[in-house]
Protein backbone atom coordinates (compact mmCIF):
# COMPACT_ATOMS: atom_id res chain seq x y z
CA UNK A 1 16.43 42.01 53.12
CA UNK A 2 13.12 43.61 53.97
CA UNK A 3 12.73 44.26 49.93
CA UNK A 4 13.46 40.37 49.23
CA UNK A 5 10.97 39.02 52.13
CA UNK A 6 8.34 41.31 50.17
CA UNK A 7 8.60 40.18 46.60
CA UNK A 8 8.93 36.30 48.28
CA UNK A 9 5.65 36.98 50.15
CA UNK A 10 4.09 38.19 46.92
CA UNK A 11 5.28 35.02 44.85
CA UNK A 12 4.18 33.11 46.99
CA UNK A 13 0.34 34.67 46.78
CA UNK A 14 0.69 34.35 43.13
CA UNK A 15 -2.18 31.77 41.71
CA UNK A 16 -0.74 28.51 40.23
CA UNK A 17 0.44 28.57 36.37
CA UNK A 18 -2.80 26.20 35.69
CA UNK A 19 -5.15 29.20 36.38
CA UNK A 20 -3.40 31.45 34.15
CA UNK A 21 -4.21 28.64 31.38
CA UNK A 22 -7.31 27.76 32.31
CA UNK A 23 -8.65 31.24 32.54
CA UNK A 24 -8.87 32.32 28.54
CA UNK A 25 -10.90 28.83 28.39
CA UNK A 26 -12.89 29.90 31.01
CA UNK A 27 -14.24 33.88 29.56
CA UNK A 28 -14.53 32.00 26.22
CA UNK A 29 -16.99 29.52 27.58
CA UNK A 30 -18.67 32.19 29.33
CA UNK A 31 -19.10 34.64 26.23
CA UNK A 32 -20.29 31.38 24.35
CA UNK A 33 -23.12 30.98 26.59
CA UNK A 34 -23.79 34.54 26.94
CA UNK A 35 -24.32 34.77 23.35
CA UNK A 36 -26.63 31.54 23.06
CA UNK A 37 -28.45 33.08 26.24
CA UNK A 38 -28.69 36.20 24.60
CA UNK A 39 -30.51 34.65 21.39
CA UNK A 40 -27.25 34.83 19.09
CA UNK A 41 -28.48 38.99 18.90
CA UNK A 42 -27.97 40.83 15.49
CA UNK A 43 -28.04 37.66 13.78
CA UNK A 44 -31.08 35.75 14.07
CA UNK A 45 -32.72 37.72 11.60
CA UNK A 46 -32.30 35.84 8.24
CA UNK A 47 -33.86 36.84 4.54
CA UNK A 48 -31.81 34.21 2.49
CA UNK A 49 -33.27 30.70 2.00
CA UNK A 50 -31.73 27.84 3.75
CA UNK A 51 -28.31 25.90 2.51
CA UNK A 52 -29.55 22.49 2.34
CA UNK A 53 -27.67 19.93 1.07
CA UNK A 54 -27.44 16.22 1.25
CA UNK A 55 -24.36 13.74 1.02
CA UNK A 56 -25.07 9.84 -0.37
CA UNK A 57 -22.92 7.51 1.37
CA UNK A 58 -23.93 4.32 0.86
CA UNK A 59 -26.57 2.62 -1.79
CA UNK A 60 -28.00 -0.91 -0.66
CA UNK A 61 -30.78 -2.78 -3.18
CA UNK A 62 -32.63 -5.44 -2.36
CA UNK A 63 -35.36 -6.77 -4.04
CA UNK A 64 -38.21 -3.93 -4.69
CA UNK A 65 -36.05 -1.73 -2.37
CA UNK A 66 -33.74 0.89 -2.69
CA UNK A 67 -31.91 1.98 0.54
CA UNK A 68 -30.17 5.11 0.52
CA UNK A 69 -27.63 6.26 3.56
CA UNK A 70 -27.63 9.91 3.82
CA UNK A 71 -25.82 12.57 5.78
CA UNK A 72 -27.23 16.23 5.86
CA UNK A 73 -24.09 18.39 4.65
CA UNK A 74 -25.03 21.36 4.72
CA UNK A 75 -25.59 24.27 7.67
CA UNK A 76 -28.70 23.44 7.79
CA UNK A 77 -31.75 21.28 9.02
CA UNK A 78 -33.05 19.19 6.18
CA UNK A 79 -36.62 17.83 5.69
CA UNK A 80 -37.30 14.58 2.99
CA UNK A 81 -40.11 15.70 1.32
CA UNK A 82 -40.52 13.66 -1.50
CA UNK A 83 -38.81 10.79 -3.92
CA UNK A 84 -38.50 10.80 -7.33
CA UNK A 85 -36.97 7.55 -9.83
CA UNK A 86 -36.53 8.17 -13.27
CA UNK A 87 -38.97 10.95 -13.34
CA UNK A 88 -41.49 9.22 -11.15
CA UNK A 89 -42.57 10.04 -7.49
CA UNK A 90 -42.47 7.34 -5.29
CA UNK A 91 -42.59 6.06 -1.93
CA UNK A 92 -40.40 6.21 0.85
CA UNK A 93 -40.20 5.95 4.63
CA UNK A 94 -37.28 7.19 7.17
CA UNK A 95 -37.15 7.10 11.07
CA UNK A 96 -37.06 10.70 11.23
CA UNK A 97 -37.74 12.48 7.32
CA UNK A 98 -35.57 15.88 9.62
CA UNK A 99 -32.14 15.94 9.43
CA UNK A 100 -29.77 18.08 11.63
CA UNK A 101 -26.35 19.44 10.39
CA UNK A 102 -23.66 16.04 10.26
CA UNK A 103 -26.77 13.98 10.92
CA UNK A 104 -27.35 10.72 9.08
CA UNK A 105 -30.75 8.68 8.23
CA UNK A 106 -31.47 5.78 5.74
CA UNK A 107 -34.24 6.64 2.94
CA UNK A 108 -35.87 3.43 1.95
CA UNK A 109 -37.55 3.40 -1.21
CA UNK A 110 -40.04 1.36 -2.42
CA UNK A 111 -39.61 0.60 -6.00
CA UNK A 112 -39.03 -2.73 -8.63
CA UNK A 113 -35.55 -1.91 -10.04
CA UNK A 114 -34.75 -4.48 -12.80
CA UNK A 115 -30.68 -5.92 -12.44
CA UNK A 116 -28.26 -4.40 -14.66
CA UNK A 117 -30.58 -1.19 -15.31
CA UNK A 118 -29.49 2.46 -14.00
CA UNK A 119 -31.25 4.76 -12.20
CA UNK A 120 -31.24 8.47 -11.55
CA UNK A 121 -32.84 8.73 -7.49
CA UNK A 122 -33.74 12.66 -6.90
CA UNK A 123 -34.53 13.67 -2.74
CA UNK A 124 -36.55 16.68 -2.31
CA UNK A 125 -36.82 19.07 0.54
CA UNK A 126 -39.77 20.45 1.89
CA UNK A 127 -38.15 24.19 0.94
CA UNK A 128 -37.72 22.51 -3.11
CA UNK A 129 -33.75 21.82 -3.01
CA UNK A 130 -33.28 18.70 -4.80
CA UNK A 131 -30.64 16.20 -4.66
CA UNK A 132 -29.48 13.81 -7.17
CA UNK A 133 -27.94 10.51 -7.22
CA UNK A 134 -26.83 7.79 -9.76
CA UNK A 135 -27.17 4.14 -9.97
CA UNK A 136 -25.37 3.00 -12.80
CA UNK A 137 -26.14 -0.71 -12.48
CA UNK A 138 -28.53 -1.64 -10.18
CA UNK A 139 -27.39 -5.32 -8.84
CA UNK A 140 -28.73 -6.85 -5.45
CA UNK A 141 -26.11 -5.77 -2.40
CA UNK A 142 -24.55 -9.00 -0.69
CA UNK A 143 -25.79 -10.38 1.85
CA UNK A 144 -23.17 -9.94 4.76
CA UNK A 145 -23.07 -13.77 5.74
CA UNK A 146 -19.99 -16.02 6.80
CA UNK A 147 -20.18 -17.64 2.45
CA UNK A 148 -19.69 -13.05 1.83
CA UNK A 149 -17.06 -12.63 4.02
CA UNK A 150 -15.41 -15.88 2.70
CA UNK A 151 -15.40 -14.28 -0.72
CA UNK A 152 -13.88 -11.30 0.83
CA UNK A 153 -11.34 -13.08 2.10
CA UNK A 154 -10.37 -15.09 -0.32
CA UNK A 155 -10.21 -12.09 -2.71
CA UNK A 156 -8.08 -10.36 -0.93
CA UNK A 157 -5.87 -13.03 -0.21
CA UNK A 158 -5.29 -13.51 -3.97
CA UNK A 159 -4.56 -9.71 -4.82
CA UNK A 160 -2.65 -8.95 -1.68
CA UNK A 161 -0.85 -11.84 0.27
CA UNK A 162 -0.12 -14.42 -2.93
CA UNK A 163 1.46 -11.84 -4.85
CA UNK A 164 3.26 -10.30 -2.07
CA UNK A 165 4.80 -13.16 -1.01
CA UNK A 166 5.53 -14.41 -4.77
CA UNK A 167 7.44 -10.98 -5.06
CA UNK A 168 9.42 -11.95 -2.09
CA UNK A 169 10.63 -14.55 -3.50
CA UNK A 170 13.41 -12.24 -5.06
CA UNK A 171 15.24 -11.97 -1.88
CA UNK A 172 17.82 -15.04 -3.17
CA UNK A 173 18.66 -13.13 -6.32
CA UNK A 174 18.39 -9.50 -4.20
CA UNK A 175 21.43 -11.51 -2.08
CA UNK A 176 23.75 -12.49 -4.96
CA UNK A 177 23.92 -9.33 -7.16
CA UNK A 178 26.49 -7.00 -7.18
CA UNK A 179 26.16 -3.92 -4.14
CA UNK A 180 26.24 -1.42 -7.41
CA UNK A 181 23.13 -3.39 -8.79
CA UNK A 182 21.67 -3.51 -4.64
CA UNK A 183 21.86 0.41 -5.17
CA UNK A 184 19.86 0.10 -8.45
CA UNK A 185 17.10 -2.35 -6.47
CA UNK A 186 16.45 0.21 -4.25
CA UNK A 187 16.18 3.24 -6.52
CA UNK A 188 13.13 0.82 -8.24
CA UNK A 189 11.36 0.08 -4.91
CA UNK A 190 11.49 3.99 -4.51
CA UNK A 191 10.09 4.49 -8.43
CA UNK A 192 7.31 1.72 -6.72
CA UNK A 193 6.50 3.52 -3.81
CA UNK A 194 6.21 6.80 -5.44
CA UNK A 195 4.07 5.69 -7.48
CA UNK A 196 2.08 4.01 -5.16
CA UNK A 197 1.91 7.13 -2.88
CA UNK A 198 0.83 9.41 -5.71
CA UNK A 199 -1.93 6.64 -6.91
CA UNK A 200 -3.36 6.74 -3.44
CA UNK A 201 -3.36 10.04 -3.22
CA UNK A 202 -5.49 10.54 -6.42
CA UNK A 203 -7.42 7.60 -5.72
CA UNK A 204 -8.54 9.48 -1.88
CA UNK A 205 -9.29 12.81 -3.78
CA UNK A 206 -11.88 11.07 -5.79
CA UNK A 207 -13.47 9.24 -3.03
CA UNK A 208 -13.64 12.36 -0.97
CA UNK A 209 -15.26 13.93 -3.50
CA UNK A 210 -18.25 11.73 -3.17
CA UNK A 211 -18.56 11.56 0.41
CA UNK A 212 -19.98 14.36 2.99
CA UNK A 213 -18.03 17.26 2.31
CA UNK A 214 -18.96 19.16 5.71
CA UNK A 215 -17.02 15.71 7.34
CA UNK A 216 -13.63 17.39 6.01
CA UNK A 217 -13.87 16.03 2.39
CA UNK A 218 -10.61 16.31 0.45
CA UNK A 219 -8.77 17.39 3.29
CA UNK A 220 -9.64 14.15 4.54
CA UNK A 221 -6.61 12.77 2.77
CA UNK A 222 -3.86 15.14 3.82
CA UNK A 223 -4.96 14.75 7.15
CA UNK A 224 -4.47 10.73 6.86
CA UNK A 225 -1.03 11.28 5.16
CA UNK A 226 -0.25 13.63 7.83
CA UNK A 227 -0.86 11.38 10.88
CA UNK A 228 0.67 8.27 9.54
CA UNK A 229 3.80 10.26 8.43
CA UNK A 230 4.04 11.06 12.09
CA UNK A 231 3.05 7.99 13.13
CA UNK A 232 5.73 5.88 10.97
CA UNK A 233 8.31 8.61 12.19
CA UNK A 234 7.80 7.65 15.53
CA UNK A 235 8.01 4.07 14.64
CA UNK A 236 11.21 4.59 12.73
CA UNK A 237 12.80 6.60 15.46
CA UNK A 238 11.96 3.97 18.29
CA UNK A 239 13.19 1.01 16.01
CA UNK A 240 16.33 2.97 15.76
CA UNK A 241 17.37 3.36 19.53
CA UNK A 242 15.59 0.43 20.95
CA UNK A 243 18.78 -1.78 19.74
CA UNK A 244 22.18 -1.40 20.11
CA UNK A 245 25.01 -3.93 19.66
CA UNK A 246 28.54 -3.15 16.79
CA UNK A 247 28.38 -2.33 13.47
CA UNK A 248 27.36 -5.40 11.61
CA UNK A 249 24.42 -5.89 14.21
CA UNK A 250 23.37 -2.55 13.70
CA UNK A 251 23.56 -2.63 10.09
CA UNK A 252 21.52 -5.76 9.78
CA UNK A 253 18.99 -3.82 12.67
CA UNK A 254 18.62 -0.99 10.17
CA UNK A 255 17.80 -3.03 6.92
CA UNK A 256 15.38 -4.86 8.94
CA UNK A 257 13.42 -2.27 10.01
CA UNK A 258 13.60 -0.27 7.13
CA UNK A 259 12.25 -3.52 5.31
CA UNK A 260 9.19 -3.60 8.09
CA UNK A 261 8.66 -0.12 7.60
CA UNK A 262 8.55 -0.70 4.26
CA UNK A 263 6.08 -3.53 4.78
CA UNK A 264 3.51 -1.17 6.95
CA UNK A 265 3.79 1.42 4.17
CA UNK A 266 2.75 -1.01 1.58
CA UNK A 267 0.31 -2.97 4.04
CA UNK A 268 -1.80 0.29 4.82
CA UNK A 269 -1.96 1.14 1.03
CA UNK A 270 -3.27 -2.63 0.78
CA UNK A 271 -5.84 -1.38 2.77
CA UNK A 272 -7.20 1.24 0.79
CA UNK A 273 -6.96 -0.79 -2.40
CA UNK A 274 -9.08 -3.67 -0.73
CA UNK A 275 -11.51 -1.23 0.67
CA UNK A 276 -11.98 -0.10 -2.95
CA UNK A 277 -12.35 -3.69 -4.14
CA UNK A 278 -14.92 -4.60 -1.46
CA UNK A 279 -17.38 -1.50 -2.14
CA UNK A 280 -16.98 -1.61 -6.40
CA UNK A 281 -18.14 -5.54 -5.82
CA UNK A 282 -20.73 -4.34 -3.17
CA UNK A 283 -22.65 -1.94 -6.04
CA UNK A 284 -21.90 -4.46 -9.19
CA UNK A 285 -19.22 -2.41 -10.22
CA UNK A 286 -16.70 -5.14 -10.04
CA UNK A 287 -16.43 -8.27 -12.25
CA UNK A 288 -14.96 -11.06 -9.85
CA UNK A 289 -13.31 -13.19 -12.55
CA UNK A 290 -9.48 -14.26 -13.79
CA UNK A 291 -8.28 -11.20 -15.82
CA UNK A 292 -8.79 -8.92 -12.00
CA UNK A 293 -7.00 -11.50 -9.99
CA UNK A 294 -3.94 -11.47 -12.99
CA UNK A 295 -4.17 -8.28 -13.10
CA UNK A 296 -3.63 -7.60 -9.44
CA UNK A 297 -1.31 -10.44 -9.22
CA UNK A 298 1.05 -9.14 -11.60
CA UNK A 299 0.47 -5.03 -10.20
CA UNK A 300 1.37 -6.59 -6.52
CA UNK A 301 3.86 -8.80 -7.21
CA UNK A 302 6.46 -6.27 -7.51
CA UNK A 303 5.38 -5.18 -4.00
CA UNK A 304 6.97 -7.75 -2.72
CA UNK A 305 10.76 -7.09 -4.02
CA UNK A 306 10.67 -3.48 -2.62
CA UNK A 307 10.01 -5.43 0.74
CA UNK A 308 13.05 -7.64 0.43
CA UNK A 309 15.56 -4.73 -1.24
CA UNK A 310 16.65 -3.76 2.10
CA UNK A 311 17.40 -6.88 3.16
CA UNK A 312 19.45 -8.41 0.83
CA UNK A 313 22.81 -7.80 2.53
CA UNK A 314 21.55 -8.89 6.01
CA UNK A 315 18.30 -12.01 4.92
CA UNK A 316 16.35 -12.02 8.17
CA UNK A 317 14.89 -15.53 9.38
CA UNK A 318 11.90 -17.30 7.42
CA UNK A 319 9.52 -16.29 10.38
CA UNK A 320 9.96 -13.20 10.36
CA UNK A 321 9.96 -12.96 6.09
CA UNK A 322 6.53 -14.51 6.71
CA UNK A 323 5.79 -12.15 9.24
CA UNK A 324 6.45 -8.79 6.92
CA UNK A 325 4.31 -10.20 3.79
CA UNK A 326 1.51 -10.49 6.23
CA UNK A 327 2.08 -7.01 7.58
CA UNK A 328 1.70 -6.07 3.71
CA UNK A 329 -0.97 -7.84 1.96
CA UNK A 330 -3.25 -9.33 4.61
CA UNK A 331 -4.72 -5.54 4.78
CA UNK A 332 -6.17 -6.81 2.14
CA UNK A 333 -8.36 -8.72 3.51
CA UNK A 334 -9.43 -6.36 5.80
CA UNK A 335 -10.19 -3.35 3.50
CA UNK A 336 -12.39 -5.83 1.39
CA UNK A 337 -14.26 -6.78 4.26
CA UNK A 338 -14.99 -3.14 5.60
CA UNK A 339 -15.70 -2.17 1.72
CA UNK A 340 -17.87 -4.78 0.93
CA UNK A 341 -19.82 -4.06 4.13
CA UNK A 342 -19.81 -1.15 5.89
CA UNK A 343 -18.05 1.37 3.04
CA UNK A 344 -17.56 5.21 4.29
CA UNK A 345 -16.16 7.83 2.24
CA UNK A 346 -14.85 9.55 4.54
CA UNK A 347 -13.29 6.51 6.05
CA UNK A 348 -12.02 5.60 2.86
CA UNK A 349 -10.49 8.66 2.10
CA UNK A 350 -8.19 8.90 5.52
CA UNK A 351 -7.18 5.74 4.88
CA UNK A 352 -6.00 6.43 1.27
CA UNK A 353 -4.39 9.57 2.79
CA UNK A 354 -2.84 7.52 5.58
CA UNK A 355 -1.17 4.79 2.61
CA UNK A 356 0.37 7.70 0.81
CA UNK A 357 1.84 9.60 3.82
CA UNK A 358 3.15 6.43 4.82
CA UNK A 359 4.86 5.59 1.78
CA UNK A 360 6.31 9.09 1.57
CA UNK A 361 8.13 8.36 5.01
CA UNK A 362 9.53 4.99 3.63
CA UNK A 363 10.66 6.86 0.42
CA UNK A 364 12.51 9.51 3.10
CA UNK A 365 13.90 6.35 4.88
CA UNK A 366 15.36 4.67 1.32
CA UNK A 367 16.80 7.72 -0.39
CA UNK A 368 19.83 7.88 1.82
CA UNK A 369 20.60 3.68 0.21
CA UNK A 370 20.94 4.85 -3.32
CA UNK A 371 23.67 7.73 -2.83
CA UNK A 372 26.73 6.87 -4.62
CA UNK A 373 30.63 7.43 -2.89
CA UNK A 374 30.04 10.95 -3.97
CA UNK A 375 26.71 11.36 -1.58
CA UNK A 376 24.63 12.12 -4.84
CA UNK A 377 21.07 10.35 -5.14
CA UNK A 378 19.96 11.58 -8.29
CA UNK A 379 23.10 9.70 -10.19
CA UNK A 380 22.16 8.37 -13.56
CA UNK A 381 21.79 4.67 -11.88
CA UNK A 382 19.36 5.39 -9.42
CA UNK A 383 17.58 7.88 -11.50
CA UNK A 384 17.25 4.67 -14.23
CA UNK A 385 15.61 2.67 -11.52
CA UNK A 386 13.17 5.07 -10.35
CA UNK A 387 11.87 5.67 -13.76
CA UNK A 388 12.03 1.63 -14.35
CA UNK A 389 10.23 1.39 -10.59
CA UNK A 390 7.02 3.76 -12.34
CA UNK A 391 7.25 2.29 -15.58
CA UNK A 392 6.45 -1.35 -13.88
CA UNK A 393 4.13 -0.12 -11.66
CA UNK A 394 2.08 2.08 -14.52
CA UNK A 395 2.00 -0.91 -17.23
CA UNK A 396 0.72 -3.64 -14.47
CA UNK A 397 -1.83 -0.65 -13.45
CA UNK A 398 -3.61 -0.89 -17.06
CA UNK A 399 -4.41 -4.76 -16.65
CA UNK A 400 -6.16 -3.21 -12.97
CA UNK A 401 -10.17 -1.60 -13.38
CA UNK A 402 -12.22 -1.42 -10.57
């Protein structure tokens, strides 16, 4: 007894389980300042030349100016020195020519670029680093007014919502066929998707490239697929116990949310692709004219029928048909808008990542549809869609340039 009342007394003079965590955080904290107090010792001593190095994020003209939106990349401090276009010093101003590490300025430029002409702009530090950038075509940046943002609008309602919803318009057919051919449907919308996802995922590697590199840079997009893998799973798995009800309702529950997960998959790859549209029309890089909208039409279209595949057993109501093209292409709209206006690499890339991790979790969602009565997914029917599923999307893709 005597032996029990001791080890209770000492339990209870035992500090909380918070301290025990909080205490490594704590001597880590404290070391950290020690060091910083200490003058970082052994270390501040330093023969090499500075790692400067200088990201481009965004290129504005306007007439007799060129504005340049840069981010310092490097581990560094950074210091503007000088200007140079096409070989020729120039002038320049910035709010503060110093740049610490993930800091960002403007450089504006005084000089009388001539439409359609390219132009090579070279920054130089005060220690001699120099860093290039390209204009290819030199066109006036749009003016971000409410006749822009119209534009925007509009264009991304013709690329993203029309065709969308044309595609939809399979859901009658989807509904009559044969469950053998329903099997075949949804072995295309995953050939779609997969293409889709590996398109975005190319598409964010390139962007990242261009964009601050210190900011995370490629691994900006398997970040974004990452989260919004999670993200959908967490959707999928509360869609799937917040209903019950028997076996027909919970059928037609299942097809329609895997049809509105399938519409957030495709809506946040909209995204990306109208971001992409909005900043290629911001720099000139885009030729707003028939062939893109036909293109896009036809590339998006098919969009639309891997939204209604699911669904073709179990139709839901018109409302809420309306409701998942708008989850898909009005994105759109959206990514124009923030491309045409306020364009971020970075940015750009997450989101790419985020389309293509999303579409991956759809594709995890579908596979289980296509399985033949032997449980096999990979049977020559679905393996015929799939490939028919890339094929369409790869063909409309050539009548696409951005």
């Amino acid at each position: 007894m005597e032996a029990r009342g001791a080890a209770a007394r000492v339990g209870a003079r035992r500090a909380p389980a918070w301290v025990y965590g909080l205490a490594p955080l704590v001597l880590i904290a404290a070391a950290i300042g020690l060091f910083a107090a200490l003058g970082d010792p052994g270390l501040s001593k330093r023969d090499t030349p500075p790692v400067e190095n200088l990201a481009v994020e965004r290129t504005e003209l306007r007439p007799g100016k060129i504005d340049l939106t840069v981010r310092n990349d490097g581990p560094d401090s950074v210091r503007i020195a000088q200007v140079i276009v096409n070989d020729g010093f120039t002038d320049f101003s910035m709010d503060d020519p110093e740049l610490g590490r993930l800091e960002s300025g403007q450089v504006r430029i005084a000089y009388p670029w001539v439409e359609g002409s390219s132009y090579n702009v070279d920054l130089l530090t005060s220690n001699g680093a120099k860093i290039s950038h390209t204009i290819d075509s030199a066109v006036e940046t749009p003016k971000a007014d409410v006749g822009f943002y119209r534009l925007m609008a509009l264009l991304g309602f013709y690329v993203g919502v029309v065709p969308i919803a044309l595609g939809m318009l399979w859901l009658p057919f989807v509904r009559r066929i044969d469950p053998r051919w329903v099997r075949l449907l949804m072995a295309v919308t995953i050939g779609l998707l997969g293409f889709l996802a590996v398109d975005a995922t190319i598409e964010g590697l390139d962007v990242a490239r261009t964009g601050s590199q210190a900011l995370g840079g490629p691994t900006l997009v398997f970040l974004g697929a990452a989260v919004s893998y999670l993200l959908l799973m967490g959707v999928q798995s509360w869609l799937t116990t917040r209903k019950g009800g028997g076996a027909n309702r919970s059928s037609a529950t299942a097809a329609g949310s895997l049809a509105l997960l399938v519409a957030l998959a495709i809506g946040m790859h909209n995204l990306g692709e109208g971001l992409a549209i909005g900043s290629a029309y911001a720099v000139g890089a885009l030729s707003l004219g028939a062939f893109l909208v036909i293109g896009f039409a036809l590339h998006n279209t098919t969009e639309g029928l891997a939204i209604v595949a699911p669904v073709g057993e179990h139709p839901p109501p018109l409302q809420r048909l309306v409701l998942l093209g708008t989850l898909a292409g009005a994105p759109a709209i959206l990514g124009a808008w923030i491309g045409a206006s306020a364009f971020n690499s970075s940015v750009a890339a997450f989101l790419l990542g985020a389309g293509a991790g999303a579409i991956v979790q759809v594709i995890q969602q579908l596979v289980p549809t296509i399985r033949d009565r032997t449980g096999r997914a990979l049977h020559p029917l679905a393996v015929a869609g799939i490939l028919a599923g890339i094929a369409i999307l790869y063909v409309t893709s050539l009548l696409v340039s951005i």
